[in-house]
Protein backbone atom coordinates (compact mmCIF):
# COMPACT_ATOMS: atom_id res chain seq x y z
CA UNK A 1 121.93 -223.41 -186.20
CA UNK A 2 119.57 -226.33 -185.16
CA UNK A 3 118.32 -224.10 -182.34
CA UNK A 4 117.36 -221.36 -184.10
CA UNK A 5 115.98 -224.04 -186.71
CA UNK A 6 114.02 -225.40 -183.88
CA UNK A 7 112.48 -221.94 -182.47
CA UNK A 8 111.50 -221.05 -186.34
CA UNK A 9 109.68 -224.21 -187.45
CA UNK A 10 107.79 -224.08 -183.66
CA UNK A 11 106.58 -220.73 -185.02
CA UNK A 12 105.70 -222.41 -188.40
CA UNK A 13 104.29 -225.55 -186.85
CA UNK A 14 100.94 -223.69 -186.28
CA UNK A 15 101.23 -222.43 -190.49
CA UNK A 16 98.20 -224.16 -192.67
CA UNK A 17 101.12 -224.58 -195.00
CA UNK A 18 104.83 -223.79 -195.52
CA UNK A 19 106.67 -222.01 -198.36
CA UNK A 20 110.45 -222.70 -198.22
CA UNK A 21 112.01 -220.43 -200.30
CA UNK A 22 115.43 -222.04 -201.50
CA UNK A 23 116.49 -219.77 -204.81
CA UNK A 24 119.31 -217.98 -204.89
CA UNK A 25 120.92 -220.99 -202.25
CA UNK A 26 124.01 -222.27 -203.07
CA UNK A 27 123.41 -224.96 -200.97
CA UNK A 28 124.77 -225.89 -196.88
CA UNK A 29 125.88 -228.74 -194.99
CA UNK A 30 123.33 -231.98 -195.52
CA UNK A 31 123.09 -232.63 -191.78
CA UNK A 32 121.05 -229.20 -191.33
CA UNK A 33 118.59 -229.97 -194.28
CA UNK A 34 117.95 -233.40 -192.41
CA UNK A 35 117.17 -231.29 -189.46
CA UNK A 36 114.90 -229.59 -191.18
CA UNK A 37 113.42 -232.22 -192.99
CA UNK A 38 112.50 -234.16 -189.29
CA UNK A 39 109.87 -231.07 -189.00
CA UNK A 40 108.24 -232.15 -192.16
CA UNK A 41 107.29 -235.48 -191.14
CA UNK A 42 105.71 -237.38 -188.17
CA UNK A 43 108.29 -240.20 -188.20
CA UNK A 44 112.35 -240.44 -189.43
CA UNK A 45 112.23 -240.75 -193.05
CA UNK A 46 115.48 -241.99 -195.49
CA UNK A 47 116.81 -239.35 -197.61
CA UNK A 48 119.09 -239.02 -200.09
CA UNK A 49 123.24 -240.52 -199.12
CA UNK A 50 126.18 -240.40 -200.63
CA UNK A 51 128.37 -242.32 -202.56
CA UNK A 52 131.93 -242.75 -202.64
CA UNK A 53 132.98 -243.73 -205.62
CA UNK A 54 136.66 -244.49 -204.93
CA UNK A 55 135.60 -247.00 -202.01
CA UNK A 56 132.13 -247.93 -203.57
CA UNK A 57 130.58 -247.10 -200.38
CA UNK A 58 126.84 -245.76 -200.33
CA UNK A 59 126.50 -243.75 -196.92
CA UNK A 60 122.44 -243.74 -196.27
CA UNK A 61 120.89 -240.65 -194.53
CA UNK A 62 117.78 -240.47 -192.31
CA UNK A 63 116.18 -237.65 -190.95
CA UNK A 64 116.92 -237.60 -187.37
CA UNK A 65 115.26 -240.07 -184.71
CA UNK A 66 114.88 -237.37 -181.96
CA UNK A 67 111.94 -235.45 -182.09
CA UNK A 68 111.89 -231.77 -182.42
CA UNK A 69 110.19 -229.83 -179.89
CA UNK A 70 107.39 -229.10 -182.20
CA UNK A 71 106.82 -230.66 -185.77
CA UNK A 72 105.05 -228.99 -188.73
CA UNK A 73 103.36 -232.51 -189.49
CA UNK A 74 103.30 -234.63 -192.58
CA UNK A 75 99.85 -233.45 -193.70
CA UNK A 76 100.14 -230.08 -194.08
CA UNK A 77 101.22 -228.53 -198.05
CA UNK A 78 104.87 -227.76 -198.35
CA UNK A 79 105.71 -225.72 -201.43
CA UNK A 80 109.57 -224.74 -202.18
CA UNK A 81 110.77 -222.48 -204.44
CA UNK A 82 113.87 -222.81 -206.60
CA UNK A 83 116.16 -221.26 -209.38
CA UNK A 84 118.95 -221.56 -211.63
CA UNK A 85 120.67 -220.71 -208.24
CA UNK A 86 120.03 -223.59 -206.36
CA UNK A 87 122.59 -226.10 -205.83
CA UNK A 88 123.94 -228.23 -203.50
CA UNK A 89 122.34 -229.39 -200.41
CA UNK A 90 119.07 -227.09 -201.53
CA UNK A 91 119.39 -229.10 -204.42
CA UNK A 92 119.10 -232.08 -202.59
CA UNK A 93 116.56 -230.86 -200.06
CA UNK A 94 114.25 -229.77 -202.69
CA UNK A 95 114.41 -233.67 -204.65
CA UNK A 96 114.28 -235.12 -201.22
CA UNK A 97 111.16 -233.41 -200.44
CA UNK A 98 109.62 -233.77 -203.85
CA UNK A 99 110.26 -237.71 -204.82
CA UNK A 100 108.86 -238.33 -201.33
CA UNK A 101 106.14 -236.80 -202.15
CA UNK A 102 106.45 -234.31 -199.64
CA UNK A 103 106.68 -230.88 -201.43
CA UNK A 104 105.53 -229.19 -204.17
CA UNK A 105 108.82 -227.82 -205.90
CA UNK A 106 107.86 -224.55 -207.75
């Protein structure tokens, strides 16, 4: 998917501002909302890990290093939209977005 991620946010990159619409998602795999988090900022950015509590080991994530072909930009509004629905990885996107003070989580 990170290709077709790519082509779509080069589309968006020329938006005055982004709605990501993430009710109804019952969330995804965490690498591909890192992916899309790199088009939200100008430079890699820590995220949310994980933690496994059986090991007490805290896995950190980063958005990724490599720069997309074209970025939406840091300055630019980002609004995303969420329900009872959302869970998982949206969940976590969403949070991500918002205590970085990213997005505007509606």
């Amino acid at each position: 998917g990170a290709d077709l991620a790519d082509a779509a946010m080069a589309l968006l990159a020329q938006s005055p501002a982004l709605i990501i619409d993430l009710r109804r998602n019952g969330g995804g795999h965490g690498d591909m909302a890192l992916l899309l988090a790199a088009y939200l900022f100008d430079e890699p950015v820590e995220m949310s890990g994980t933690y496994d509590r059986p090991s007490d080991v805290l896995t950190r994530a980063f958005t990724p290093r490599v720069a997309p072909r074209r970025r939406f930009g840091a300055d630019k509004p980002v609004y995303i939209l969420v329900s009872r629905r959302t869970f998982s990885a949206a969940e976590g996107f969403a949070y991500d977005l918002q205590a970085r003070g990213r997005a505007i989580v509606v």
